[in-house]
Protein backbone atom coordinates (compact mmCIF):
# COMPACT_ATOMS: atom_id res chain seq x y z
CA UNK A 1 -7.48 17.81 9.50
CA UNK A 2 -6.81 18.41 6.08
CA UNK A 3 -5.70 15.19 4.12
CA UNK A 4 -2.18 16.66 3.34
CA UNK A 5 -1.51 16.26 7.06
CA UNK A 6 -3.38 12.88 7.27
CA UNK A 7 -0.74 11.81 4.74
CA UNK A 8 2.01 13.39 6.34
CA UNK A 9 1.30 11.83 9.81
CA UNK A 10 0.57 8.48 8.21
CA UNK A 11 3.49 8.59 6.46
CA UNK A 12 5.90 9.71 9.34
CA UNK A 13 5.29 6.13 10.52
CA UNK A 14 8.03 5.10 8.24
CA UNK A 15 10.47 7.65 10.19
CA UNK A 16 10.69 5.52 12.95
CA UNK A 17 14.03 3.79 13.99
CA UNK A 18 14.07 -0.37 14.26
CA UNK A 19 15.51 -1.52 17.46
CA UNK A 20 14.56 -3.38 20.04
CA UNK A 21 11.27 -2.77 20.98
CA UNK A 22 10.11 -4.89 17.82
CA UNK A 23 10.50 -8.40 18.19
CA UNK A 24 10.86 -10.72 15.13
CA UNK A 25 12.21 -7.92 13.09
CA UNK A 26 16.42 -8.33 11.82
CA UNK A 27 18.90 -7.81 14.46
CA UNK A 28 20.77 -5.79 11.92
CA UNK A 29 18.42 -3.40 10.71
CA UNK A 30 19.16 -1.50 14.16
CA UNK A 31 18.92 2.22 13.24
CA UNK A 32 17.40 2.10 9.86
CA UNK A 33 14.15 3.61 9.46
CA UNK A 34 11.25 1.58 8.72
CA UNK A 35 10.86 3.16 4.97
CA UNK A 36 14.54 2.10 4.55
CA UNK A 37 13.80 -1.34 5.88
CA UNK A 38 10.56 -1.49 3.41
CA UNK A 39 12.46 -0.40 0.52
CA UNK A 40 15.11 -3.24 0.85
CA UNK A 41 11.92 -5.71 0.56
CA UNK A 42 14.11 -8.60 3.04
CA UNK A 43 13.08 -11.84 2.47
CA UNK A 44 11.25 -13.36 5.40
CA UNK A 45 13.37 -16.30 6.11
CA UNK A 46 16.99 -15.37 4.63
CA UNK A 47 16.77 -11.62 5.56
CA UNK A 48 17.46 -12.40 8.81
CA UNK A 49 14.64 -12.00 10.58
CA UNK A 50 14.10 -14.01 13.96
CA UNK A 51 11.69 -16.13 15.37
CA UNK A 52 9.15 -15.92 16.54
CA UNK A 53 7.75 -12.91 13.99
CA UNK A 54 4.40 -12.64 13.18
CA UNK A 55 3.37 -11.90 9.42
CA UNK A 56 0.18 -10.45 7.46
CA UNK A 57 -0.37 -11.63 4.26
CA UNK A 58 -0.10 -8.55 1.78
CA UNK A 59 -2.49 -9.70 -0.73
CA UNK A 60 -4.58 -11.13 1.74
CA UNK A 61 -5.16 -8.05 3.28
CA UNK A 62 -6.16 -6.36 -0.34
CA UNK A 63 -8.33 -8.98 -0.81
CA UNK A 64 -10.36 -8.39 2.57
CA UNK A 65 -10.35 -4.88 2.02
CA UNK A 66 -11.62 -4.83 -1.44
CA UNK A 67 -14.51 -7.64 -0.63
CA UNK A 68 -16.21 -5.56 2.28
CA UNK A 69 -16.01 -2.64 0.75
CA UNK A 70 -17.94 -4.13 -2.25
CA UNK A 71 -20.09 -5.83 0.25
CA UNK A 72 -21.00 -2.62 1.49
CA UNK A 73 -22.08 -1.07 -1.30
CA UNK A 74 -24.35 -4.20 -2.26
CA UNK A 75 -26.30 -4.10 0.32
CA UNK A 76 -26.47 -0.52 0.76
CA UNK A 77 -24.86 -0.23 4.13
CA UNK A 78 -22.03 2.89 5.31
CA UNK A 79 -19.33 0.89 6.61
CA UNK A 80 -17.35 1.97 10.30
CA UNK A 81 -15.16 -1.21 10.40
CA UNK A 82 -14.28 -1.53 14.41
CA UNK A 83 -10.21 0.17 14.75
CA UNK A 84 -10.17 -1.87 18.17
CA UNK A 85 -9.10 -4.75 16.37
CA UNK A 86 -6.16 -3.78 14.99
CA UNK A 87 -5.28 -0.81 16.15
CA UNK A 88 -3.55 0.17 13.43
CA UNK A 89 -3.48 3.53 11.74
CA UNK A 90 -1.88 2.70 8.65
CA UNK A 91 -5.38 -0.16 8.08
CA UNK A 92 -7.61 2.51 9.75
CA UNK A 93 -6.74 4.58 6.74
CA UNK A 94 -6.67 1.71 3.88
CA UNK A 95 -10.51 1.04 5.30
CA UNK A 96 -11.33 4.69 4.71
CA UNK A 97 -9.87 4.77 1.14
CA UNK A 98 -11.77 1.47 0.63
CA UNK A 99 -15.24 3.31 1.37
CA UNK A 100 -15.26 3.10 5.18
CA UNK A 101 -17.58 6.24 6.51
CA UNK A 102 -15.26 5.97 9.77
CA UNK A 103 -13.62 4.03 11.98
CA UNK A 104 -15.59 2.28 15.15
CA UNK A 105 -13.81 2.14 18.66
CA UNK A 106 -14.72 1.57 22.03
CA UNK A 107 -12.12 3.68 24.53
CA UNK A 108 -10.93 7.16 24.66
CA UNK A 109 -7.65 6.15 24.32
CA UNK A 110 -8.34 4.16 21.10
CA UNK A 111 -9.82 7.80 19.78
CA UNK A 112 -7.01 9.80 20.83
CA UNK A 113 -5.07 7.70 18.40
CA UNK A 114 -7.48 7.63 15.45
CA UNK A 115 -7.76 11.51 15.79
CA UNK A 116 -3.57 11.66 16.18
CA UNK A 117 -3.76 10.40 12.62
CA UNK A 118 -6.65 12.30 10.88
CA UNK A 119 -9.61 9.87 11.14
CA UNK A 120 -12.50 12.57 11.08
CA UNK A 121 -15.47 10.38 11.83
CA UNK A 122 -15.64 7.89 14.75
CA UNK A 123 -18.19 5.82 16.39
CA UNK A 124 -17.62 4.73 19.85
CA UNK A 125 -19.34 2.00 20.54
CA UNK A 126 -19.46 2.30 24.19
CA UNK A 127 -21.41 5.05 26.99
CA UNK A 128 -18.49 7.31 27.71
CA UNK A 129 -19.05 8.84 30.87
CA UNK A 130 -15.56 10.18 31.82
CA UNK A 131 -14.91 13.33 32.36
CA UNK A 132 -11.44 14.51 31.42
CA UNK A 133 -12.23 11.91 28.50
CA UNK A 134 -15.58 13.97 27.26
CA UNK A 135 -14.04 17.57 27.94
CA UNK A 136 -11.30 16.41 25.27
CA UNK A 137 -13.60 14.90 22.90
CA UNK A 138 -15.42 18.27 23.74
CA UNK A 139 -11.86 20.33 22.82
CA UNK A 140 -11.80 17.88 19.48
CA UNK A 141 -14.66 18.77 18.46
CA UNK A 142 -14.86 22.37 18.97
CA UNK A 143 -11.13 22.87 17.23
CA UNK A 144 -12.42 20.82 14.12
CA UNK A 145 -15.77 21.46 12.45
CA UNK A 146 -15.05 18.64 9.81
CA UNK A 147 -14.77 15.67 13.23
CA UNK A 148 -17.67 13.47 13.71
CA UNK A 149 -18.18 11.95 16.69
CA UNK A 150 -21.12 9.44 17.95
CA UNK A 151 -21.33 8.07 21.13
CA UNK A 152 -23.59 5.27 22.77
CA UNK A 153 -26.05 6.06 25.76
CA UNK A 154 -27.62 2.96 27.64
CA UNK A 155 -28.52 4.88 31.27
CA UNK A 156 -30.59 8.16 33.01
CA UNK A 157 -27.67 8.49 35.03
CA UNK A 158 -25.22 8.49 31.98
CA UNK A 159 -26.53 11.11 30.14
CA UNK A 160 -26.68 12.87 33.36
CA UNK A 161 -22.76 12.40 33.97
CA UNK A 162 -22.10 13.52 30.47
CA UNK A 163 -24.17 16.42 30.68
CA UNK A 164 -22.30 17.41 33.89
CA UNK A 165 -18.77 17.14 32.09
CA UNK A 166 -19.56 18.83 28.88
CA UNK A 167 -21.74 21.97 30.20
CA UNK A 168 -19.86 25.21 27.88
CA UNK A 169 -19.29 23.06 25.10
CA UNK A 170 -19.23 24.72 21.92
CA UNK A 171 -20.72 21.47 20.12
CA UNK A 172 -23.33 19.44 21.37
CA UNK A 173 -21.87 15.21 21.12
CA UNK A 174 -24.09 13.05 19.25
CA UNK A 175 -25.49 9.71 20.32
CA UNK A 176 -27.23 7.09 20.20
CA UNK A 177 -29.40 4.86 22.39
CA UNK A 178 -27.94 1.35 22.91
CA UNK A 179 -30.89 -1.26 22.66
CA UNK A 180 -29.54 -4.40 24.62
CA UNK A 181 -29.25 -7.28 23.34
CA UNK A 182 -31.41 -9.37 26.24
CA UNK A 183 -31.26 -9.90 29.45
CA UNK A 184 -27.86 -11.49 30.83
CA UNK A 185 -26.59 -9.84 27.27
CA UNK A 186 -23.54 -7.44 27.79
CA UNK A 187 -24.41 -3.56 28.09
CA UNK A 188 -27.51 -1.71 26.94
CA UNK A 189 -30.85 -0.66 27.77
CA UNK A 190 -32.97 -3.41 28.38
CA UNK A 191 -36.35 -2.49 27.08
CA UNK A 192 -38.14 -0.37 24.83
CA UNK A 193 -40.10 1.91 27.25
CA UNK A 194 -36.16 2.39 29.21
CA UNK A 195 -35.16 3.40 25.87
CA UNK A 196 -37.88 6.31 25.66
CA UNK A 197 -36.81 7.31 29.00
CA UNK A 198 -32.88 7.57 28.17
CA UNK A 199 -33.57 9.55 25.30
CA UNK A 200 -36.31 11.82 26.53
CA UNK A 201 -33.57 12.52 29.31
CA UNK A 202 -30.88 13.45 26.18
CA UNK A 203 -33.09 15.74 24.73
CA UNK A 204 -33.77 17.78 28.32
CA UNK A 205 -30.00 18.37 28.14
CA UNK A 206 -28.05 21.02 25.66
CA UNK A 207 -25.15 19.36 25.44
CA UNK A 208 -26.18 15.79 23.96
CA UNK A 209 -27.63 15.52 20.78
CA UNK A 210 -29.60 12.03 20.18
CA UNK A 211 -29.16 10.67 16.47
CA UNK A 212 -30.15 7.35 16.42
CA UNK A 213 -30.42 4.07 18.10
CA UNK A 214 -27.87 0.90 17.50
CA UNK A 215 -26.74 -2.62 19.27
CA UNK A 216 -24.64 -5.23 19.53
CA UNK A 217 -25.80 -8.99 17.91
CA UNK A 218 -23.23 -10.75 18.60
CA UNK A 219 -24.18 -10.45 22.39
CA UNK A 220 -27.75 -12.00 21.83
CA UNK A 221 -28.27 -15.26 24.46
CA UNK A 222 -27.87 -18.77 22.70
CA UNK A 223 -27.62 -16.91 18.89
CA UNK A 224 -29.45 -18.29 16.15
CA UNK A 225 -30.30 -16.48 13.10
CA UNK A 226 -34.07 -16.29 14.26
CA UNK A 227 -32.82 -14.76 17.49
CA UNK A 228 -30.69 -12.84 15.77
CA UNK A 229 -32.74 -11.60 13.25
CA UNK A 230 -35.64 -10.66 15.77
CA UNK A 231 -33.40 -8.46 18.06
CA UNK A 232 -32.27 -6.89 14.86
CA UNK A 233 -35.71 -5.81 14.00
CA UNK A 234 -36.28 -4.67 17.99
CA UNK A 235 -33.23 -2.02 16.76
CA UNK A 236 -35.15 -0.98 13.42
CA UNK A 237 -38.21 -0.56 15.46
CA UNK A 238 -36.92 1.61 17.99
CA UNK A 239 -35.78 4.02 15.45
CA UNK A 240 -39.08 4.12 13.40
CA UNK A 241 -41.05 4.60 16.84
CA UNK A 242 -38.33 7.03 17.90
CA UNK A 243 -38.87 8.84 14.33
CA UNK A 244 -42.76 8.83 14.77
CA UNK A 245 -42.71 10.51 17.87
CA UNK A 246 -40.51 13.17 16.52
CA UNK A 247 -37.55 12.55 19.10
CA UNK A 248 -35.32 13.39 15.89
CA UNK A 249 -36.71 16.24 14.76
CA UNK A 250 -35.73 19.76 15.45
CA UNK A 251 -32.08 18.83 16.18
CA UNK A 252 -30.80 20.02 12.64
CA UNK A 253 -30.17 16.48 12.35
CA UNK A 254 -29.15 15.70 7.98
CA UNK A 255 -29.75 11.77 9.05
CA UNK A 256 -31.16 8.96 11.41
CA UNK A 257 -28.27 6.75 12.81
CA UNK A 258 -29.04 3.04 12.70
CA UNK A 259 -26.28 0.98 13.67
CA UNK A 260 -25.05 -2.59 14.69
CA UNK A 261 -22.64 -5.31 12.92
CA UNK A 262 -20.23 -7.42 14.06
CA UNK A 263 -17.65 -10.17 12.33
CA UNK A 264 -20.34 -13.02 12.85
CA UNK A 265 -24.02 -12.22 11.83
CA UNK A 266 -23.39 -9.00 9.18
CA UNK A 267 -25.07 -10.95 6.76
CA UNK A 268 -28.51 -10.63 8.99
CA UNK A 269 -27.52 -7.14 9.25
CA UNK A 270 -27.59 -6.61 5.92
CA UNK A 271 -30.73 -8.32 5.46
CA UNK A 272 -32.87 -6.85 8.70
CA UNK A 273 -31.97 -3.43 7.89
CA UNK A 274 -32.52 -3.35 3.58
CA UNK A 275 -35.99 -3.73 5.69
CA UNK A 276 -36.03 -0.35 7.66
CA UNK A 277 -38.91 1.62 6.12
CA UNK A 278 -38.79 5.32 5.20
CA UNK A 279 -38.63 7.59 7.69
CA UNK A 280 -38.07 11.64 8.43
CA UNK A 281 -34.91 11.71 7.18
CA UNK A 282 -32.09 9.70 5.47
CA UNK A 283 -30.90 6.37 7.50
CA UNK A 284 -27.44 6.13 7.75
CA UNK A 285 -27.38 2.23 7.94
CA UNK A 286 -23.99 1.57 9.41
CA UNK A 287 -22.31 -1.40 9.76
CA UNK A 288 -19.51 -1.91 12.21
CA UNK A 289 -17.87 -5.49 11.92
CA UNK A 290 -14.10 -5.27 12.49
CA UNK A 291 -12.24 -8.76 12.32
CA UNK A 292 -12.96 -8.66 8.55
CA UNK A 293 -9.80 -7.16 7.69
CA UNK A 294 -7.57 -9.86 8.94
CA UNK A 295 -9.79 -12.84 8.98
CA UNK A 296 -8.11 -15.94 11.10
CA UNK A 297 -7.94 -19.21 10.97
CA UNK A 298 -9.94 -20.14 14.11
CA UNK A 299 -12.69 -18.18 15.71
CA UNK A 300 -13.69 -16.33 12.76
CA UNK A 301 -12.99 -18.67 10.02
CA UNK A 302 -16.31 -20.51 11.78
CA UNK A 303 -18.25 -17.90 11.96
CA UNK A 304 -17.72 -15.52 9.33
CA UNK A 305 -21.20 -15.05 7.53
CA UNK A 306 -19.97 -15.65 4.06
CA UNK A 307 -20.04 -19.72 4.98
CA UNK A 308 -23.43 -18.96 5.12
CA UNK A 309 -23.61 -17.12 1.97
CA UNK A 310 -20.62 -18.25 -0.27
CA UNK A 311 -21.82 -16.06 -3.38
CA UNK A 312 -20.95 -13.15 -1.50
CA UNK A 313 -17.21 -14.41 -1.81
CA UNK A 314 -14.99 -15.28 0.75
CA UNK A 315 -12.46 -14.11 3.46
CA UNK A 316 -8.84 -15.25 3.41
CA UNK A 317 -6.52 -15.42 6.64
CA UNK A 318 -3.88 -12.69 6.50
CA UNK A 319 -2.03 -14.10 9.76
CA UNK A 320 0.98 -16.16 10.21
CA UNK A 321 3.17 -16.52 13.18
CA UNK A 322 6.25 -18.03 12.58
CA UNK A 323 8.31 -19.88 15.10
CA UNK A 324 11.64 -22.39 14.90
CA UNK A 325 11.63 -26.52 16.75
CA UNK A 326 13.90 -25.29 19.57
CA UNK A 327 13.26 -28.69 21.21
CA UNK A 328 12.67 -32.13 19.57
CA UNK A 329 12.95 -34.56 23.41
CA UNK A 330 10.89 -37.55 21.47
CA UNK A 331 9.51 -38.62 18.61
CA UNK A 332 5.85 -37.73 19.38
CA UNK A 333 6.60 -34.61 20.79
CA UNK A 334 8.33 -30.90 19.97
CA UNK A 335 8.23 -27.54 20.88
CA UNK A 336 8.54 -24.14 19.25
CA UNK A 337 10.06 -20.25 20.81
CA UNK A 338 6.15 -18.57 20.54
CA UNK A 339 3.85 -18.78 23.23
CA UNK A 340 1.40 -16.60 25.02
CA UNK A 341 3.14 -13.55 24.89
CA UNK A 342 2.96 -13.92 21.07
CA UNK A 343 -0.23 -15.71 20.02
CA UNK A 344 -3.47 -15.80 20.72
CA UNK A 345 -5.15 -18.17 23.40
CA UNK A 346 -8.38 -17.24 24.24
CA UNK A 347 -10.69 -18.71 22.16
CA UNK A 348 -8.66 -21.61 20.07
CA UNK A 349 -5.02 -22.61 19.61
CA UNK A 350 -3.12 -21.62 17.02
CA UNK A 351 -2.91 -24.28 14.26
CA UNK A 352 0.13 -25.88 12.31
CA UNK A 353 0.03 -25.04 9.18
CA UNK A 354 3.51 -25.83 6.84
CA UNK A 355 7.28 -26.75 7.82
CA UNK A 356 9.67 -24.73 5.84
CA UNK A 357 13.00 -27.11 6.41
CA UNK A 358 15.66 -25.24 7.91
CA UNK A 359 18.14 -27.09 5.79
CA UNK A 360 16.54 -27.54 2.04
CA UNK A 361 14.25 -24.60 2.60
CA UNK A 362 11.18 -26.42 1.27
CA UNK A 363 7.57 -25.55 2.70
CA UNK A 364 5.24 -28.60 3.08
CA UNK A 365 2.09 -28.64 4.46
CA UNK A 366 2.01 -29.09 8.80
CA UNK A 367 0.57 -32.53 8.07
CA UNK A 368 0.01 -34.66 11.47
CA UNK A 369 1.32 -32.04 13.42
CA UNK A 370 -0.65 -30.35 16.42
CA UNK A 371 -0.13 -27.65 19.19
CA UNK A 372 -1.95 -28.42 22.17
CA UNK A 373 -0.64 -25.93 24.48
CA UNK A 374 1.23 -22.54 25.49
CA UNK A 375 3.11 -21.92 27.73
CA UNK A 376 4.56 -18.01 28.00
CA UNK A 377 7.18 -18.56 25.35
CA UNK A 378 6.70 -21.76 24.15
CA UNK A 379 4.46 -23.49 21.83
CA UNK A 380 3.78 -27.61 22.76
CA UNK A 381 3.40 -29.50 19.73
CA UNK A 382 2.37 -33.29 19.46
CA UNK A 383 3.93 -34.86 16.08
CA UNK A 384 2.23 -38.46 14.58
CA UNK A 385 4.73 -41.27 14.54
CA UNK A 386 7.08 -40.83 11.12
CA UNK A 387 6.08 -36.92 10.74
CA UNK A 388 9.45 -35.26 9.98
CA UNK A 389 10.50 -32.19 11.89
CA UNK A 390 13.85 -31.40 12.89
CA UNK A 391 15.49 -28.99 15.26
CA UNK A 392 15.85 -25.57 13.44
CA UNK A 393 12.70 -26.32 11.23
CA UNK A 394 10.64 -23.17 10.96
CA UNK A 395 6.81 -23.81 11.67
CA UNK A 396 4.12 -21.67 10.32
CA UNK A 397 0.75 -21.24 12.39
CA UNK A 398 -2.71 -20.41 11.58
CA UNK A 399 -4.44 -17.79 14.54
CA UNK A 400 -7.75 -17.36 15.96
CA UNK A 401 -9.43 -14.08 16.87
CA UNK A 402 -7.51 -10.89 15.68
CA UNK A 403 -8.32 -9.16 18.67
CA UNK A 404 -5.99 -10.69 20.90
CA UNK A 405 -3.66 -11.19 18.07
CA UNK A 406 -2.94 -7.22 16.71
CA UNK A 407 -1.90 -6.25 20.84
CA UNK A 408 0.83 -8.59 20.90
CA UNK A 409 2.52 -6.69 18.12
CA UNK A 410 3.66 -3.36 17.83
CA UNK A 411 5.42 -3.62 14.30
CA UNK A 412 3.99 -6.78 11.95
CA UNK A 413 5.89 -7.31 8.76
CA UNK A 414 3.23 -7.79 5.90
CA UNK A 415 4.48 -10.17 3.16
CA UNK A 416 4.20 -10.47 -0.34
CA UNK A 417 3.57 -14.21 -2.06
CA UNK A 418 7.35 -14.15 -3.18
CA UNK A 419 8.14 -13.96 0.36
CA UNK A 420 9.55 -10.26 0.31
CA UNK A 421 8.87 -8.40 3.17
CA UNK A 422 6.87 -5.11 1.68
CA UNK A 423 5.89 -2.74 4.62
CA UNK A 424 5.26 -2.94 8.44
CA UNK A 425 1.84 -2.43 10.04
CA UNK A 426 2.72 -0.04 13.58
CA UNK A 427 0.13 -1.07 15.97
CA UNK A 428 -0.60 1.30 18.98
CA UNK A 429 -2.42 -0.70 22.05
């Protein structure tokens, strides 16, 4: 797809009509476009927009951006930040402009939308092994020479249902063998000598081509960086002992694919493969972490690897959900309109963060107040004895892992320090 039409589809985004479907946004911006809505630059809290809306941080976001691309190119590592997290075309694209070989995603559905808005190289993490999902990759990739496309294998018997759906292909697909990453660990092959036999049985087929090996750290038993680091070097391994027995060669092949990286150990990433001795070809080193881009202030906020290397920088949390004290039945106790269906749960609670008062307008820190639970729409918070908050007040919450944040939001208003309301992120889950 040429990048006229990349732009054009991108920017069609701001075409579409605000109604209902997008909660938090102004009741009376009904009909306008989102461009139009942009361009008026609303205030968050007096341009009537309704609680509970969840925000991104505009320079928060440029700050992310900017500090793994730069990370990136330290360390000498392509970058294919993971699109599941956000889903979001209109970030899939800032990533790319920011240095991003690709975009990483892990379900046909997920690549129907990166292709629907130009993304020419993809890495599905994942063993794809349905059919109508293959013959369209298949379709994709015989309609557009420029489309990469690289695809896990972990089984015999994959590679044998792939071969079966993509027989007459014009284009072989490219993949990779997924090391596991142990036993009880999530999906993969499970030891080096399986590994030899799943790619011995991609190169008896035409219509696979294998290009490297990868995994998954994050899924390593009782992580440590010493575990970590040693199932790392099981991954560069496996390529060099795939390399010396010349499973690469022959294939027309311009590079060796080695690949792993999530939000929590890319710093070992980095380190393991600046490692990876020289081999047949060029190594595409490619890191895959995909949280990065909105941080949190949870999950990730622990984990992120720059805690353990602060001189790298540092991430900032792009995420705030707003909600408003519907309920205030005693002093020690209050309760806000978002919930479940608007926040994410699954790993921590979202955290008070500042009070804007609904009648001065003042922001003060959330000092000595707590959630403790969700209900569907409601947020329980516990208040310390003299903490002011009032009916009407406006609380502003820190969120943990973007994952199960993005998919609870089809249209997220990203905000500028001054509090104007600058674009809208479309999300498509």
């Amino acid at each position: 797809m040429a990048a006229t039409d990349r732009e054009d589809r991108l920017a069609a985004l701001g075409a579409e009509r605000v109604d209902h479907r997008f909660k938090g946004l102004p009741p009376d911006a009904d009909g306008l476009t989102v461009a139009q809505l942009a361009a008026q630059r609303r205030d968050l809290f007096t341009g009537g927009f309704s609680t509970p809306v969840l925000t991104l941080s505009a320079e928060s976001l440029e700050h992310n951006l900017a500090l793994l691309e730069t990370y990136a190119e330290r360390h000498g590592l392509a970058f294919a930040p993971h699109g599941k997290t956000t889903m979001a075309p209109q970030l899939f694209a800032r990533q790319i402009e920011r240095g991003a070989w690709g975009i990483t995603l892990a379900m046909p559905h997920q690549v129907r939308v990166a292709r629907a808005f130009g993304t020419e190289r993809i890495f599905l993490a994942n063993e794809l092994v349905d059919a109508p999902a293959l013959r369209w990759i298949a379709a994709e990739l015989s309609r557009d020479p420029s489309f990469r496309f690289i695809c896990y294998v972990d089984s015999v018997r994959g590679v044998e249902l792939m071969d079966e759906a993509l027989r007459g292909s014009a284009r072989p697909v490219d993949v990779v063998v997924e090391l596991a990453a142990g036993d009880g660990a999530r999906t993969g092959v499970r030891t080096e000598a399986e590994c030899a036999e799943v790619a011995d049985a991609v190169g008896r087929v035409g219509t696979l081509r294998l290009v490297g090996v990868a995994g998954y750290e994050g899924e390593v038993p009782r992580a440590d960086p010493a575990r970590v680091r040693a199932y790392l070097e099981r991954i560069v391994s496996l390529a060099v002992d795939f390399d010396k027995a010349g499973r690469f060669s022959g294939l027309g092949l311009d590079e060796i694919v080695v690949s792993a990286g999530g939000s929590a150990w890319f710093d070992s990433v980095a380190e393991t493969f600046a490692a990876l001795p020289e081999l047949s070809l060029p190594v595409l080193k490619l890191l895959r972490s995909g949280a990065y881009v909105s941080h949190d202030s949870g999950h990730y906020r622990k984990l992120t690897p720059f805690n353990r290397v602060p001189s790298e920088g540092a991430l900032q949390p792009a995420f705030r959900l707003w909600a408003q004290v519907v309920s205030r039945p005693s002093p020690e106790q209050a309760f806000v309109n978002a919930g479940k269906r608007d926040a994410a749960y699954d790993l921590d609670l979202p955290v008070a963060e500042v009070v804007r008062d609904a009648v001065t307008g003042v922001v003060r820190p959330a000092s000595g107040i707590s959630v403790t639970g969700l209900s569907d729409q409601h947020g329980w918070l516990r208040t310390e004895e003299g903490v002011p908050l009032s009916v009407g007040d406006w609380v502003g919450m820190g969120l943990s892992h973007p994952c199960t944040v993005f998919d609870k939001w089809e249209l997220i208003p990203v905000v500028e320090g001054d509090g104007a309301v600058s674009d809208y992120i479309r999300t498509y889950f």
